[in-house]
PDB file of N, CA and C in Angstrom:
ATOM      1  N   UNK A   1      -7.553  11.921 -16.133  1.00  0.00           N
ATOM      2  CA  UNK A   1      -7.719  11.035 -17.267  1.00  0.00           C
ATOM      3  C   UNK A   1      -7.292   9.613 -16.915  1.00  0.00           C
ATOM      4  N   UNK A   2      -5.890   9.315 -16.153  1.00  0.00           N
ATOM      5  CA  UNK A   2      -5.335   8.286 -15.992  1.00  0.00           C
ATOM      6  C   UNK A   2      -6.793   7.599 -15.005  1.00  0.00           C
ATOM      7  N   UNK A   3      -7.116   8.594 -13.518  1.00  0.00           N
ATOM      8  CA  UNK A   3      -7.714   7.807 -13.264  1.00  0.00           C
ATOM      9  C   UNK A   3      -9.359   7.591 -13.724  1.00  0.00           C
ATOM     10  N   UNK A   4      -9.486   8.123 -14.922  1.00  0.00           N
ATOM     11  CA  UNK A   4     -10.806   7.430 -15.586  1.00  0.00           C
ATOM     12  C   UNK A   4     -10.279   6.095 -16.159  1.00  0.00           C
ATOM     13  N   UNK A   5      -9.164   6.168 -16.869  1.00  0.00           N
ATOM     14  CA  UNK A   5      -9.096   4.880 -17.467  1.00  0.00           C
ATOM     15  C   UNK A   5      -8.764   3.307 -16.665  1.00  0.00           C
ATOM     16  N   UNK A   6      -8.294   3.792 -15.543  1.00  0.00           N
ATOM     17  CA  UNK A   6      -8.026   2.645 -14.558  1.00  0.00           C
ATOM     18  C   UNK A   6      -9.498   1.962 -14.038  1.00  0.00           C
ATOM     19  N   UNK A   7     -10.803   3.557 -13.867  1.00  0.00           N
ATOM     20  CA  UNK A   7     -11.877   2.807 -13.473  1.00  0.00           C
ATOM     21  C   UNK A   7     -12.370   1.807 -14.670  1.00  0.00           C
ATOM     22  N   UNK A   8     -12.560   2.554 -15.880  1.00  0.00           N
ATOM     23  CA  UNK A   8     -13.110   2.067 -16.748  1.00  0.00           C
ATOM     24  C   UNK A   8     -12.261   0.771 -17.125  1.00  0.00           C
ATOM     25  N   UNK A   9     -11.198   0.490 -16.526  1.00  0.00           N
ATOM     26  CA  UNK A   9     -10.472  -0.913 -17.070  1.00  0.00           C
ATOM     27  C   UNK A   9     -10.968  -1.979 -15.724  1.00  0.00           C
ATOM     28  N   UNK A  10     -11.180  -1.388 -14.681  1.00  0.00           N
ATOM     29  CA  UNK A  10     -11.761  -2.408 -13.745  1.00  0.00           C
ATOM     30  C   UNK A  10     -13.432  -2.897 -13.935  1.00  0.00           C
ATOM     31  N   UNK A  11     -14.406  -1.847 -14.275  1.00  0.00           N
ATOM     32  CA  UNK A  11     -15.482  -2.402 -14.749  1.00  0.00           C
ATOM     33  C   UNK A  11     -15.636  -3.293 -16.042  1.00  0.00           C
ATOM     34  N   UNK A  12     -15.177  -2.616 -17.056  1.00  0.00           N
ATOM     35  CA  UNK A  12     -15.467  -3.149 -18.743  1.00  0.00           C
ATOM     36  C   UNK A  12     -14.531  -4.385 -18.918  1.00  0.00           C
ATOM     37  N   UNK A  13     -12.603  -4.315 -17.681  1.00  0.00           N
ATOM     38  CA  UNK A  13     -12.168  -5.337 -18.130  1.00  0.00           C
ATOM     39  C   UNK A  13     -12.466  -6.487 -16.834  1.00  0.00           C
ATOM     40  N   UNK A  14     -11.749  -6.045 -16.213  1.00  0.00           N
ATOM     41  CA  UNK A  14     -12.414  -7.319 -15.049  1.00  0.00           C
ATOM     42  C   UNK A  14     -13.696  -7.650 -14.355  1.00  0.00           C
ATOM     43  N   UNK A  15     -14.413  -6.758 -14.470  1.00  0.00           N
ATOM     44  CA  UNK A  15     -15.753  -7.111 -14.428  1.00  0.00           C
ATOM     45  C   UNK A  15     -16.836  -7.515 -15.161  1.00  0.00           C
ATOM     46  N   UNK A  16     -16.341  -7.013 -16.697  1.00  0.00           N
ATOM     47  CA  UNK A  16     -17.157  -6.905 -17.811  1.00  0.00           C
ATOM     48  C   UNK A  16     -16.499  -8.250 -18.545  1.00  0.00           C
ATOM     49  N   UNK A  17     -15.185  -8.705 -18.583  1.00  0.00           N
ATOM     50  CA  UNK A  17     -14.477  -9.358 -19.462  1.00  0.00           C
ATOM     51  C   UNK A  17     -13.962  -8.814 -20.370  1.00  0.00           C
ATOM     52  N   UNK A  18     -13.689  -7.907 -20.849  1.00  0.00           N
ATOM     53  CA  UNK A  18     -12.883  -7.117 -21.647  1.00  0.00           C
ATOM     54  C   UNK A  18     -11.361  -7.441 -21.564  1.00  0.00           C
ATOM     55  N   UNK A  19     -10.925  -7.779 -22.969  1.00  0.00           N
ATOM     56  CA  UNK A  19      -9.235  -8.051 -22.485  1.00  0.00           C
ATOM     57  C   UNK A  19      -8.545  -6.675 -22.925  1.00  0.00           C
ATOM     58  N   UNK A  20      -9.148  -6.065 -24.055  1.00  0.00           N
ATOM     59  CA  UNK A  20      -8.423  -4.993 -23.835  1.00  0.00           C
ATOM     60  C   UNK A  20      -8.058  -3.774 -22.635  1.00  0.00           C
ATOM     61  N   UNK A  21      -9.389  -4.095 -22.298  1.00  0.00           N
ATOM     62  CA  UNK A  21      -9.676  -2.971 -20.903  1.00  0.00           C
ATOM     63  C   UNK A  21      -8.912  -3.826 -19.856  1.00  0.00           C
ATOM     64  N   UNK A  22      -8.820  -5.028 -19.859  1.00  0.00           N
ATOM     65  CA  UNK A  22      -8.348  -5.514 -18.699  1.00  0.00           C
ATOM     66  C   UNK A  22      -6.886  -5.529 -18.746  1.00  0.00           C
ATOM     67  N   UNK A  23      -6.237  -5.614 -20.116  1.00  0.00           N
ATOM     68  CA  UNK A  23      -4.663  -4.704 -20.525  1.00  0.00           C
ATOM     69  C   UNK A  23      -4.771  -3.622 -19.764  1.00  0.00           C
ATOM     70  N   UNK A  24      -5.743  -2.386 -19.910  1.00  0.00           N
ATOM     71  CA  UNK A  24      -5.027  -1.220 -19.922  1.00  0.00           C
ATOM     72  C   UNK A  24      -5.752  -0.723 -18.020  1.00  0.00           C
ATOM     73  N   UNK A  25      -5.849  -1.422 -17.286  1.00  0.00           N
ATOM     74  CA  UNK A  25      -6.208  -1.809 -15.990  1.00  0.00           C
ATOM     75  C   UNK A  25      -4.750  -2.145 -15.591  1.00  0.00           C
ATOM     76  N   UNK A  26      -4.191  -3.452 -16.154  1.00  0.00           N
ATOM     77  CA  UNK A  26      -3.050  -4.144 -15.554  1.00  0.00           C
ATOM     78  C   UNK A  26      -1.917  -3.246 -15.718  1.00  0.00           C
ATOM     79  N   UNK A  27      -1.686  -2.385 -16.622  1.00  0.00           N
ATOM     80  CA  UNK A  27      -0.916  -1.478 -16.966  1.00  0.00           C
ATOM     81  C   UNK A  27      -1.080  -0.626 -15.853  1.00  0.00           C
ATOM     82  N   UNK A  28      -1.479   0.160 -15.609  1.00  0.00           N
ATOM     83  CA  UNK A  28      -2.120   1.350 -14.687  1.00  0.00           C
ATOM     84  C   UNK A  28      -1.941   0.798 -13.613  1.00  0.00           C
ATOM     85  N   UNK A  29      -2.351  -0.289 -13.309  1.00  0.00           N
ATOM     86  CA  UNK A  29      -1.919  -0.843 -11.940  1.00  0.00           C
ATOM     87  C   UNK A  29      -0.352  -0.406 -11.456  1.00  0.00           C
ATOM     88  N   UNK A  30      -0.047  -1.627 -12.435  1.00  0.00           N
ATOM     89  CA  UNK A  30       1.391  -2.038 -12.490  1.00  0.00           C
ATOM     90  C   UNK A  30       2.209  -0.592 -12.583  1.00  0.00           C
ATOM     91  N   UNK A  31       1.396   0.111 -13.149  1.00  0.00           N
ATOM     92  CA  UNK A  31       2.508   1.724 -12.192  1.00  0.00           C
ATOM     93  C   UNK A  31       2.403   2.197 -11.363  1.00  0.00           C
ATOM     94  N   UNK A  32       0.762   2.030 -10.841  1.00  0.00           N
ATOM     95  CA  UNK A  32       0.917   2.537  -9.322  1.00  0.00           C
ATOM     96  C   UNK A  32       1.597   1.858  -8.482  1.00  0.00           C
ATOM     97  N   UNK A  33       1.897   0.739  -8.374  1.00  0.00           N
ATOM     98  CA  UNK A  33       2.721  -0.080  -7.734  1.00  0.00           C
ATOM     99  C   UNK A  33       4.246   0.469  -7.608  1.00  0.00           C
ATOM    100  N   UNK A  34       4.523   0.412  -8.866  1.00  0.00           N
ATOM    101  CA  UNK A  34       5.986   1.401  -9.094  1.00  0.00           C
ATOM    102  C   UNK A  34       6.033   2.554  -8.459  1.00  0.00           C
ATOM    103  N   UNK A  35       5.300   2.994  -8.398  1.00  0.00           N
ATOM    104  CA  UNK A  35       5.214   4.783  -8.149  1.00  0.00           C
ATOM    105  C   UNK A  35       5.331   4.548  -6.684  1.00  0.00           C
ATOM    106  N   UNK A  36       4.353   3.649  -5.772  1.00  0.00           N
ATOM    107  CA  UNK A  36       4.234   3.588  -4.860  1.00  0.00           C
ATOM    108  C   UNK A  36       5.551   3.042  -4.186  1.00  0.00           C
ATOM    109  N   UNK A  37       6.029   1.874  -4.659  1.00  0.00           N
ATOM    110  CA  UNK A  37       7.475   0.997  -4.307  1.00  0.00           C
ATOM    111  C   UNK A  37       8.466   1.977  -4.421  1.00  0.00           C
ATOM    112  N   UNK A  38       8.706   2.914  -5.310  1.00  0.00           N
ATOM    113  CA  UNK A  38       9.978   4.039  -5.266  1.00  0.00           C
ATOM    114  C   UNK A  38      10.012   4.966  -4.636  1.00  0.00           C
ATOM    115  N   UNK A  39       8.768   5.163  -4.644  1.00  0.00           N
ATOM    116  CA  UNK A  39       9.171   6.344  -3.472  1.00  0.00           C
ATOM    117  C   UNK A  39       9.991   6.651  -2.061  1.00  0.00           C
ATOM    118  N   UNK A  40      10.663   7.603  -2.307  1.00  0.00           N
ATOM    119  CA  UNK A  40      11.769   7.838  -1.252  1.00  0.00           C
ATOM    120  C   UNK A  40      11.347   8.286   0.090  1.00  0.00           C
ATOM    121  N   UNK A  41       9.955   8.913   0.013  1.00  0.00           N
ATOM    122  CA  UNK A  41       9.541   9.646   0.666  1.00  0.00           C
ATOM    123  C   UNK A  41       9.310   9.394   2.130  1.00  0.00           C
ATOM    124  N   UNK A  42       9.760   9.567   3.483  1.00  0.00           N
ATOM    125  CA  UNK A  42       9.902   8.932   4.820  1.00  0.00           C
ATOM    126  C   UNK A  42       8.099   9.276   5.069  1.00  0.00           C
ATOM    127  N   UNK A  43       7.574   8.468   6.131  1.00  0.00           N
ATOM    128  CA  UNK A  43       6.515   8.241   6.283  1.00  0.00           C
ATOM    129  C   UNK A  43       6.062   8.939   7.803  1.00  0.00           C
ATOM    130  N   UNK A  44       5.774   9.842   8.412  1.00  0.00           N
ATOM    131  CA  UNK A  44       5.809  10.316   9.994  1.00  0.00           C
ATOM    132  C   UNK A  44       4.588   9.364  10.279  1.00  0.00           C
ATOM    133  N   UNK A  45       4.804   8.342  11.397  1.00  0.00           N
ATOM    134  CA  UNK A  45       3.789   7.829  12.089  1.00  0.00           C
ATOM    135  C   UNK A  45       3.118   8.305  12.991  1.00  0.00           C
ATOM    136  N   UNK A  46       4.315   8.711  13.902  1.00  0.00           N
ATOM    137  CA  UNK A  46       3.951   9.524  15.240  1.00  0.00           C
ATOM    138  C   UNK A  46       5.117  10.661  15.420  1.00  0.00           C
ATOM    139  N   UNK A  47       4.544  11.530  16.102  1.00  0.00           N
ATOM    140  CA  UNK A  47       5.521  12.684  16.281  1.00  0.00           C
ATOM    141  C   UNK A  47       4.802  13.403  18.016  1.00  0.00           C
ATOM    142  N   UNK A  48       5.546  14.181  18.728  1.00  0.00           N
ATOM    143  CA  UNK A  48       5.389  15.127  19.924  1.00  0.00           C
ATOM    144  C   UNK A  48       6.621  15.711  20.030  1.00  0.00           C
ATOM    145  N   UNK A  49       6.043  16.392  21.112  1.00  0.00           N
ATOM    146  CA  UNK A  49       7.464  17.229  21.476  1.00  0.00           C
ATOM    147  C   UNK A  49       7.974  16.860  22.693  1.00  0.00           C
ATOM    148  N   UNK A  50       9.092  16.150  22.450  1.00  0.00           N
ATOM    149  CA  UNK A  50       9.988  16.211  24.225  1.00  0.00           C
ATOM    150  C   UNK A  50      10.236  17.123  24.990  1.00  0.00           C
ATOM    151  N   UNK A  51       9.776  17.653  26.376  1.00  0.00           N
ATOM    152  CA  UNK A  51      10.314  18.766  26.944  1.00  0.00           C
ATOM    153  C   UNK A  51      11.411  17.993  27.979  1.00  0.00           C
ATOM    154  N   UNK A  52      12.417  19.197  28.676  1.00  0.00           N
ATOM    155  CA  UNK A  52      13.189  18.517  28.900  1.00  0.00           C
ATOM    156  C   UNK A  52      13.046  17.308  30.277  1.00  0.00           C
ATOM    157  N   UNK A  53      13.640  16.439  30.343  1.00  0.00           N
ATOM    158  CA  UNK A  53      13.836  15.506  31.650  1.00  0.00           C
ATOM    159  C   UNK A  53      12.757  14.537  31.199  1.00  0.00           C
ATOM    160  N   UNK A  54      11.636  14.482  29.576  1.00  0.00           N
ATOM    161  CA  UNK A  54      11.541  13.266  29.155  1.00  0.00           C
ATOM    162  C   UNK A  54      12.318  11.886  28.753  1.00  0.00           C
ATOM    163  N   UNK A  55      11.232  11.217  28.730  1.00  0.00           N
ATOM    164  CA  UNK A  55      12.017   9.959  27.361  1.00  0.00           C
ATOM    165  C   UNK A  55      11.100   9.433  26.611  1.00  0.00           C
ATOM    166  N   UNK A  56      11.594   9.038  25.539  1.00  0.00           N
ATOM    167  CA  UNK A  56      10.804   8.485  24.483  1.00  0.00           C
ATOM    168  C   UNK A  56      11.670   7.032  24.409  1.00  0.00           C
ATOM    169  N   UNK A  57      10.796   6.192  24.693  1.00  0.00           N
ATOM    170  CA  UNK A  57      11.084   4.572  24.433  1.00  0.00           C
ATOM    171  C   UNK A  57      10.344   3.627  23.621  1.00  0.00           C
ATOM    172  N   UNK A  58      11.091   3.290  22.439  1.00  0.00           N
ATOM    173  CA  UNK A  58      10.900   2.381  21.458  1.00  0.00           C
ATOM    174  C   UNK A  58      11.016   1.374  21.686  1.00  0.00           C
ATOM    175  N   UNK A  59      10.308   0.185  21.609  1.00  0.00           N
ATOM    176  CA  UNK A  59      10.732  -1.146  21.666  1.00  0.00           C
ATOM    177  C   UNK A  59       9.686  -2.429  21.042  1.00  0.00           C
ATOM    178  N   UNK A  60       9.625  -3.238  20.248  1.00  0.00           N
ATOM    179  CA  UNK A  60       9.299  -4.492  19.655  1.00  0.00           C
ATOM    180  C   UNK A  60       8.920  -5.907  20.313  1.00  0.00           C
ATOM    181  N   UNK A  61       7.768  -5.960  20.764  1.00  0.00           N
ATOM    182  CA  UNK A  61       7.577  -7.371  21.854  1.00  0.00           C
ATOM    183  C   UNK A  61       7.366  -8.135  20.557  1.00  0.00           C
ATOM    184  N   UNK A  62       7.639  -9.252  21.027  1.00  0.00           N
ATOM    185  CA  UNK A  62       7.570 -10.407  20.170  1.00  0.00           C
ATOM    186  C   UNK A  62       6.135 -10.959  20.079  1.00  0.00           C
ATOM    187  N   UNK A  63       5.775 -11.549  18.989  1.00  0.00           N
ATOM    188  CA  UNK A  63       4.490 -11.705  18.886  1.00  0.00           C
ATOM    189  C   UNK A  63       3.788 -13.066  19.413  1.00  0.00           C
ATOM    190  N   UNK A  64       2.682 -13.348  19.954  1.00  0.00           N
ATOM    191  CA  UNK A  64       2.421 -14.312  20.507  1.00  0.00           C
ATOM    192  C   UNK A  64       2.480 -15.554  20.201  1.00  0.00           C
ATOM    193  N   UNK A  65       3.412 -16.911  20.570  1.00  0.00           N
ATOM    194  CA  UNK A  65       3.757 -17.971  19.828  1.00  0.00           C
ATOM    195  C   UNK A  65       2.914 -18.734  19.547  1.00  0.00           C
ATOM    196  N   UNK A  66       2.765 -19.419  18.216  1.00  0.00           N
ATOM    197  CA  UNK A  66       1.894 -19.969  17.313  1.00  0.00           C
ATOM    198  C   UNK A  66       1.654 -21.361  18.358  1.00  0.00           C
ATOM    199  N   UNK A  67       0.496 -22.025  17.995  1.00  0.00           N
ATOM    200  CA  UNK A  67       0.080 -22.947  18.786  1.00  0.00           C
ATOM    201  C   UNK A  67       0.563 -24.460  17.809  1.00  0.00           C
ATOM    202  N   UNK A  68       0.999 -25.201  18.518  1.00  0.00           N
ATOM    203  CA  UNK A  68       1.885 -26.602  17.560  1.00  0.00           C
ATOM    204  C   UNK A  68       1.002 -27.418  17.675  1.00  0.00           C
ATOM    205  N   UNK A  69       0.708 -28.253  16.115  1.00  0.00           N
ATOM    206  CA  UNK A  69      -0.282 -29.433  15.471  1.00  0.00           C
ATOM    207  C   UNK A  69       0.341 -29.982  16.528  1.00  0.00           C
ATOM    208  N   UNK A  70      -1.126 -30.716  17.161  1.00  0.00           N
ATOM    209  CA  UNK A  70      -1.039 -32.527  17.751  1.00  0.00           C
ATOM    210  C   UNK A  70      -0.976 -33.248  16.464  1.00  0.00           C
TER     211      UNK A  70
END
């Protein structure tokens, strides 16, 4: 149901001009957002299995430096 009314608030309100529909769009949004932002839930990117006498190495290169206005 919720997500019929989210479609029907993106066609009838922001597409159509509808302010009510485009209320009950911004609403619906604005909780998936919530729902999405609270969640506790850890995210697995990558996973394997180490056997022994591996390593697993993490590390962050810096990103390529921006080019400076003449």
């Amino acid at each position: 149901m919720l997500r019929y009314l989210y479609r029907r608030g993106q066609l009838k309100g922001l597409m159509g001009g509808s302010r009510p529909w485009t209320g009950v769009w911004a609403l619906l949004f604005a909780v998936r957002l919530f729902k999405k932002a609270s969640s506790r839930e850890a995210k697995v990117v990558y996973t394997e299995v180490l056997h022994p006498g591996e390593t697993l190495v993490i590390r962050h290169e810096d990103a390529a430096p921006k080019r400076k206005r003449r």
